[in-house]
N, C-alpha and C. Protein backbone atom coordinates (compact mmCIF):
# COMPACT_ATOMS: atom_id res chain seq x y z
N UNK A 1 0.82 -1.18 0.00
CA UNK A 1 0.00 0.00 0.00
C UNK A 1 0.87 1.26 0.00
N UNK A 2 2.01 1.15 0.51
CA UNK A 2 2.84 2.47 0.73
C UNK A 2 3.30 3.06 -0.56
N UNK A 3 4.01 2.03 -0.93
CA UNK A 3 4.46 1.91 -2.79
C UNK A 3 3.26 2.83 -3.30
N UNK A 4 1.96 2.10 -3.65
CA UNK A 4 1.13 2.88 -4.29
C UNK A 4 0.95 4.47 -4.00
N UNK A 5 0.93 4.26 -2.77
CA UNK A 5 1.09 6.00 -2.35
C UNK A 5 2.09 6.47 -3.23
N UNK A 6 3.25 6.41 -2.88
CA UNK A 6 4.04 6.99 -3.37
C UNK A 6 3.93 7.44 -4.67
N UNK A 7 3.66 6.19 -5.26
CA UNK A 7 3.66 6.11 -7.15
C UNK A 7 2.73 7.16 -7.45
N UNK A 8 1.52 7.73 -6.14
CA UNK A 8 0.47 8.55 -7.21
C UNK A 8 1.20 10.38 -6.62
N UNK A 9 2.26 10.19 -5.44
CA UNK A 9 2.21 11.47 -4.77
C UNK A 9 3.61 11.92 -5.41
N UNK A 10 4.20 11.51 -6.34
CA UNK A 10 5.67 11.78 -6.83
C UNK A 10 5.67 12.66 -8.23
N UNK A 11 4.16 11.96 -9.58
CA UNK A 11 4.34 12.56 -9.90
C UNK A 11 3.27 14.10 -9.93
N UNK A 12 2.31 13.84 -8.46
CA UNK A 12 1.65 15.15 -8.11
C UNK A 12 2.56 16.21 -8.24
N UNK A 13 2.96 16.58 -7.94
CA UNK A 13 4.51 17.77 -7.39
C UNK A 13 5.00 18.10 -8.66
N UNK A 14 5.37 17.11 -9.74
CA UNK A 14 6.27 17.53 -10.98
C UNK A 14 4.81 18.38 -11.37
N UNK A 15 3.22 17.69 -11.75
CA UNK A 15 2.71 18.04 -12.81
C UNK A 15 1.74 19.94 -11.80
N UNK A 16 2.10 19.98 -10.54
CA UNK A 16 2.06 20.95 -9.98
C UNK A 16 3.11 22.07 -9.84
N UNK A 17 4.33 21.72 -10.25
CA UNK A 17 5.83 22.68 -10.26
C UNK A 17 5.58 23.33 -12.20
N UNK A 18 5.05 22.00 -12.88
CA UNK A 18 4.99 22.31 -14.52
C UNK A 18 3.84 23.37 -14.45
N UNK A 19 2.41 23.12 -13.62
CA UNK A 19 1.54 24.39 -14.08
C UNK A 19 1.92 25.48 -13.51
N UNK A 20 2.36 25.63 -12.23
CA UNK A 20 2.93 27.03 -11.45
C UNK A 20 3.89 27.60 -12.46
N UNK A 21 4.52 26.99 -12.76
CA UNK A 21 5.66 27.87 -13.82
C UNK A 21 5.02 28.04 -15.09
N UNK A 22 4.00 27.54 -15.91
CA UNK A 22 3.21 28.36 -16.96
C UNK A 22 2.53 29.16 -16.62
N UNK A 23 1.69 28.94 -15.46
CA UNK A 23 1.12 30.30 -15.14
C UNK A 23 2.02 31.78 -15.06
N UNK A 24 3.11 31.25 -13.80
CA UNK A 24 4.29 32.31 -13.66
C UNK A 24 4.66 32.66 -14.95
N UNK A 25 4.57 32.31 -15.83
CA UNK A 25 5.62 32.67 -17.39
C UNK A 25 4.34 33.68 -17.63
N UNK A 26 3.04 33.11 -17.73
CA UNK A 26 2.52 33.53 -18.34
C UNK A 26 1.99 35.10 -17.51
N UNK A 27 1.55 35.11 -16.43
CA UNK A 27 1.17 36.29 -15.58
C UNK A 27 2.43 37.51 -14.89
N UNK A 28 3.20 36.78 -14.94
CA UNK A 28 4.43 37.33 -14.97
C UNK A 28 5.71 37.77 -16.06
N UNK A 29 5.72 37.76 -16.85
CA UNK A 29 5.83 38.29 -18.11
C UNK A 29 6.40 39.75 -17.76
N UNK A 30 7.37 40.07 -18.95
CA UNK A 30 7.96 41.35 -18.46
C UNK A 30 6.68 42.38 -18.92
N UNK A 31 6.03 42.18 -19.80
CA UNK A 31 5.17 43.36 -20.56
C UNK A 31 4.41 43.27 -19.18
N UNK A 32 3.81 42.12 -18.14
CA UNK A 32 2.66 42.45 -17.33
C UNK A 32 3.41 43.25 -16.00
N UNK A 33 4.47 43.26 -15.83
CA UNK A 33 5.18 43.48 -14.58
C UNK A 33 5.40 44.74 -14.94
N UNK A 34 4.89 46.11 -15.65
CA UNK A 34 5.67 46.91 -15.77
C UNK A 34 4.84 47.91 -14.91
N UNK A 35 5.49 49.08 -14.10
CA UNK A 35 4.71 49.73 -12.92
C UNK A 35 3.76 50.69 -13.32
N UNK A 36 2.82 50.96 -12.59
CA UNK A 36 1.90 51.63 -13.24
C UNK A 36 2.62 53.45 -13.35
N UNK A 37 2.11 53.85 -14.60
CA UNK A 37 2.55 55.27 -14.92
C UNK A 37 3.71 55.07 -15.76
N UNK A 38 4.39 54.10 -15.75
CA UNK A 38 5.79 53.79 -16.54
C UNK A 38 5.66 52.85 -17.46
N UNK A 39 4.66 52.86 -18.27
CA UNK A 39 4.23 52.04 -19.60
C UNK A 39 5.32 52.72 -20.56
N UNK A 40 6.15 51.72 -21.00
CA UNK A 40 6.75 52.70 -22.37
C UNK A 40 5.99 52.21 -23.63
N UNK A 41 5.48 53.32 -24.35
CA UNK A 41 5.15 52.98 -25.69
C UNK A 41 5.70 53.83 -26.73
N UNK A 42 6.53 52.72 -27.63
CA UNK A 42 7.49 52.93 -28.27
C UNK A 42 6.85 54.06 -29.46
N UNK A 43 7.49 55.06 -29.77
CA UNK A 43 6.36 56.02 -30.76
C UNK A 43 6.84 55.18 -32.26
N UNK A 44 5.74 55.34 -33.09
CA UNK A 44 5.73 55.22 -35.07
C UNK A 44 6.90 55.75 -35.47
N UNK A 45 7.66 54.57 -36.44
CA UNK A 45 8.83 55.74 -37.34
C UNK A 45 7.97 56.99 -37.95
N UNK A 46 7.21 56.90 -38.18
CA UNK A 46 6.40 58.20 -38.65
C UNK A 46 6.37 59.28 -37.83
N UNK A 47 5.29 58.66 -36.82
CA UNK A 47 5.60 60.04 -36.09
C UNK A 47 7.15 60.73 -35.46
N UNK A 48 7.79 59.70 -35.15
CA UNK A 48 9.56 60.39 -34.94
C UNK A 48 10.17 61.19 -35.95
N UNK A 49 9.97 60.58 -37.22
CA UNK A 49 10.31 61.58 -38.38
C UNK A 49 9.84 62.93 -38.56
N UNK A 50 8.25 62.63 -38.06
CA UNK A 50 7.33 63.63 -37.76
C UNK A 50 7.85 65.02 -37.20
N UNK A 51 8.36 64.26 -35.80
CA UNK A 51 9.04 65.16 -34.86
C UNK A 51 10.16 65.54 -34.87
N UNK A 52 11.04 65.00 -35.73
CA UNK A 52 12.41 65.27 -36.05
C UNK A 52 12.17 66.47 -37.56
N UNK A 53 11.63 66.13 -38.21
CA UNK A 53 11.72 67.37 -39.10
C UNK A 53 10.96 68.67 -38.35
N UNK A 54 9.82 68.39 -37.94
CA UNK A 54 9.48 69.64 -37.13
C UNK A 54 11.05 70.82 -36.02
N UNK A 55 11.73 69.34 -35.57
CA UNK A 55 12.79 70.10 -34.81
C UNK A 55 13.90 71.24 -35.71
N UNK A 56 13.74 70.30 -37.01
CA UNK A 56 14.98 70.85 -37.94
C UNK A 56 14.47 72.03 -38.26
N UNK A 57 12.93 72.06 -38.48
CA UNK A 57 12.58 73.47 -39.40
C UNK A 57 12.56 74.61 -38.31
N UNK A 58 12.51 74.14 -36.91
CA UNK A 58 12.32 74.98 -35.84
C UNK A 58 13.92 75.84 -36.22
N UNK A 59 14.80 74.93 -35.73
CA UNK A 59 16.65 75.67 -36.27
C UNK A 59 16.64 76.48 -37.14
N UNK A 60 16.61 75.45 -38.27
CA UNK A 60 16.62 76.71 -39.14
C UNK A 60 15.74 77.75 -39.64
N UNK A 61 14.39 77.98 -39.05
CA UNK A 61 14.09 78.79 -39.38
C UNK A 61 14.56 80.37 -38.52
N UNK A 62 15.63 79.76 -36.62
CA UNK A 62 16.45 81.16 -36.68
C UNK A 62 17.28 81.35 -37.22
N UNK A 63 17.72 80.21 -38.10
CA UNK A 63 19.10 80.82 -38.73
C UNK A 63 19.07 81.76 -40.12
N UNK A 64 17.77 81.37 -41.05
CA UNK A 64 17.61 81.52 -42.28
C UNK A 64 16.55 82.82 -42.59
N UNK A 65 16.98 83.70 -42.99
CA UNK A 65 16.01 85.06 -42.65
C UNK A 65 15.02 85.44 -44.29
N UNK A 66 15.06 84.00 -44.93
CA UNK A 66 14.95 84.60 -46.57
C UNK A 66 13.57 83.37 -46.43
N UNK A 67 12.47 83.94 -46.68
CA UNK A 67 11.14 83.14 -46.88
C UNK A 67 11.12 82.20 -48.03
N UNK A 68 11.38 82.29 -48.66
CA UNK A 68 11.26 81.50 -50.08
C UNK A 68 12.59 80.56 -50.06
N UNK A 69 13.78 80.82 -49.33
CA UNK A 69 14.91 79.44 -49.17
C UNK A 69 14.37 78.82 -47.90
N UNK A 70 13.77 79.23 -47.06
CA UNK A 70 13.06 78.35 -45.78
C UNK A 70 12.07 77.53 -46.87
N UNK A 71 11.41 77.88 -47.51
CA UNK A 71 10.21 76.76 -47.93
C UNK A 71 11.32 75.84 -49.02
N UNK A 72 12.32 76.64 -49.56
CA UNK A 72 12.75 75.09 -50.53
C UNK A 72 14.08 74.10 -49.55
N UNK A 73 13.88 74.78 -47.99
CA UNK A 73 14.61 73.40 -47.68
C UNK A 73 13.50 72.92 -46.44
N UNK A 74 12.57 73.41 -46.77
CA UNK A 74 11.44 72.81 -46.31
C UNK A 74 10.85 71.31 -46.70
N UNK A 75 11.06 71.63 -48.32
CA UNK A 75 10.93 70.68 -49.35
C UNK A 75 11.46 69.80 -49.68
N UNK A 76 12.84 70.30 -48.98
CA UNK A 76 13.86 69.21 -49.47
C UNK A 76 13.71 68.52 -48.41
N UNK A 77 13.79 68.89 -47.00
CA UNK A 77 13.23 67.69 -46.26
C UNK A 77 12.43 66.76 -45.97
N UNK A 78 11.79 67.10 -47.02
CA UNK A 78 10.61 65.99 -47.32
C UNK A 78 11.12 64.92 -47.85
N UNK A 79 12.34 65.26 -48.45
CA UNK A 79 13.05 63.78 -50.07
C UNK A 79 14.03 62.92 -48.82
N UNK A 80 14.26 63.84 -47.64
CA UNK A 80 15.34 63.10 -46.67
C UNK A 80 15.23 61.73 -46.13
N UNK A 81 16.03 60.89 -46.53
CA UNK A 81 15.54 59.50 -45.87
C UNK A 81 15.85 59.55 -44.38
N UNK A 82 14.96 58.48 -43.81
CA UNK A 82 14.92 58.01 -42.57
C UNK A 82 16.72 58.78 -42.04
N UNK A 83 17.67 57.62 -42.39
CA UNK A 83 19.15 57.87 -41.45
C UNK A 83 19.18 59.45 -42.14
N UNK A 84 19.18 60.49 -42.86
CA UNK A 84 19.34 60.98 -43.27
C UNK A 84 18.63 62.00 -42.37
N UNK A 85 17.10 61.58 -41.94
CA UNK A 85 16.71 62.56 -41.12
C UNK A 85 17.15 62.60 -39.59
N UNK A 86 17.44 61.35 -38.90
CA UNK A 86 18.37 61.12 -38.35
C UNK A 86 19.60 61.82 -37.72
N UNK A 87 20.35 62.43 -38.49
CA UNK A 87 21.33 62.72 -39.01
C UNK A 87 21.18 64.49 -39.01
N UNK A 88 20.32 64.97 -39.62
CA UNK A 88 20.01 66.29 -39.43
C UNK A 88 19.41 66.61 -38.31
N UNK A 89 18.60 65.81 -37.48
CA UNK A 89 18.18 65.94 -35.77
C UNK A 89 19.24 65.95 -35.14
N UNK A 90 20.07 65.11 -35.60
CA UNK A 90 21.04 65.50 -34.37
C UNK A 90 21.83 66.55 -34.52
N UNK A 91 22.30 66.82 -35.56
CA UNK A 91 22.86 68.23 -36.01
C UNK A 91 21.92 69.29 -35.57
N UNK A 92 20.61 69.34 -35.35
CA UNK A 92 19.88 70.64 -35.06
C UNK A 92 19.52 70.52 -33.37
N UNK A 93 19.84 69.59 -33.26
CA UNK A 93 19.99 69.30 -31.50
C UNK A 93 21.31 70.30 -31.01
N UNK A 94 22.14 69.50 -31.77
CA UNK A 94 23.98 70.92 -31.51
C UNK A 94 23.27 71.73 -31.68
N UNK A 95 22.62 72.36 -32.99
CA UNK A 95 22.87 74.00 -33.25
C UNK A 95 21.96 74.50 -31.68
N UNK A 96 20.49 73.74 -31.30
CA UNK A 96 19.72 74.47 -30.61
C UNK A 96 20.61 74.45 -29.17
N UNK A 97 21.90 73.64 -28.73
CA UNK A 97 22.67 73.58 -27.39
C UNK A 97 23.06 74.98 -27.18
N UNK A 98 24.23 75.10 -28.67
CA UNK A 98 24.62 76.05 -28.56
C UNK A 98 24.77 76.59 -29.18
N UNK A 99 24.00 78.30 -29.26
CA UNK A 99 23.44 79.17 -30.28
C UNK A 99 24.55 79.36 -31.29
N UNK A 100 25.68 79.74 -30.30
CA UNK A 100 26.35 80.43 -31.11
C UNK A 100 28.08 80.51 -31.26
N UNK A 101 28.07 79.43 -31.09
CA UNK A 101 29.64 78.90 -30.91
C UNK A 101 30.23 78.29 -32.00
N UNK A 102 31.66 77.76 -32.26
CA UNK A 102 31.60 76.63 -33.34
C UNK A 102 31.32 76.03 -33.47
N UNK A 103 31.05 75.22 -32.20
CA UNK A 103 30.23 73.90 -32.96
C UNK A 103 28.79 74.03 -33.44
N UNK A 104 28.46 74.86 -32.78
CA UNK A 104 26.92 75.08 -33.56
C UNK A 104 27.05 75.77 -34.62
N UNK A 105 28.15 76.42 -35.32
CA UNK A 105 27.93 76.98 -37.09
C UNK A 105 28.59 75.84 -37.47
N UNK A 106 29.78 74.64 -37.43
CA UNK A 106 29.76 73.70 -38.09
C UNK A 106 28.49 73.40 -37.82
N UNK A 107 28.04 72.50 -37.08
CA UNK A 107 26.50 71.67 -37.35
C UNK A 107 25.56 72.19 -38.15
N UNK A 108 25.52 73.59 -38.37
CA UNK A 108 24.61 74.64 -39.34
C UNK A 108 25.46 73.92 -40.34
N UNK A 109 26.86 74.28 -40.89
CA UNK A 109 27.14 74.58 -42.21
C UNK A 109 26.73 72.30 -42.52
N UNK A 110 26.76 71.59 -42.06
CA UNK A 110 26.79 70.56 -42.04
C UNK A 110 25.85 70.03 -42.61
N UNK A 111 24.57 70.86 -41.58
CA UNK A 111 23.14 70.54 -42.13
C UNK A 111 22.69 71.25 -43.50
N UNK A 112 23.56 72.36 -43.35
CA UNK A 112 22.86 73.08 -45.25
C UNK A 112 23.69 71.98 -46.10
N UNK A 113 24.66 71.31 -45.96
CA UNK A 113 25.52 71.06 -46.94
C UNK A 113 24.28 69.19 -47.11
N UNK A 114 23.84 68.95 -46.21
CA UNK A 114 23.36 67.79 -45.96
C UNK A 114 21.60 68.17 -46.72
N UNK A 115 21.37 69.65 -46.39
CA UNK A 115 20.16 69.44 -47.23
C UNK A 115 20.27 70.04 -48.57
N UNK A 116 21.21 70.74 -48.92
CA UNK A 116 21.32 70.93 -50.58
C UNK A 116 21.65 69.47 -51.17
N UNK A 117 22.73 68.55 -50.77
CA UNK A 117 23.09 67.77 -51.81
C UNK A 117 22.31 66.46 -51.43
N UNK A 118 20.91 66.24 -50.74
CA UNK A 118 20.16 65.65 -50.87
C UNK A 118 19.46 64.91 -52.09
């Protein structure tokens, strides 16, 4: 009689350790564990591009005092690919650090040279 015990209480435990840990996988999960208020949701390449050309036209529009060359590199940022826009955010990130130093007129002359030969 003892034997039999055993034989039915040995593999209780494995097929009780196997569902606790699917549940745990499953309810515990990094996406469910994350704290409330601190959801990250990752934004659209769209909208980042979105927001990255908005930043660029913000720059240069203090640098550029001529209405009609603001709208044709307005335009041209439209043809800018993804790394390309990329690339000019971060350059208009320098210029907006620092107004008016060298490194912020290289990063200017960088970004005109980056949106003419677009």
């Amino acid at each position: 009689m003892a034997r039999r015990l055993t034989q039915h209480i040995l593999p209780m435990p494995t097929r009780l350790i196997g569902r606790l840990l699917v549940i745990w996988i499953g309810c515990f999960s990094t996406t469910a564990v994350a704290a409330p208020g601190r959801t990250s949701v990752v934004p659209s390449p769209r909208s980042t591009r979105e927001v990255g050309l908005a930043r660029i036209v913000s720059v240069v529009k203090d640098r550029v005092p001529d209405h009609e060359l603001l709208e044709k590199a307005q335009a041209k940022l439209l043809s800018l690919s993804d790394r390309q826009v990329r690339i000019a955010v971060a350059l208009a990130e320098r210029i907006a650090e620092e107004s008016h130093g060298a490194v912020a007129e290289t990063a200017f002359l960088l970004l005109t040279v980056l949106i003419i030969f677009s």
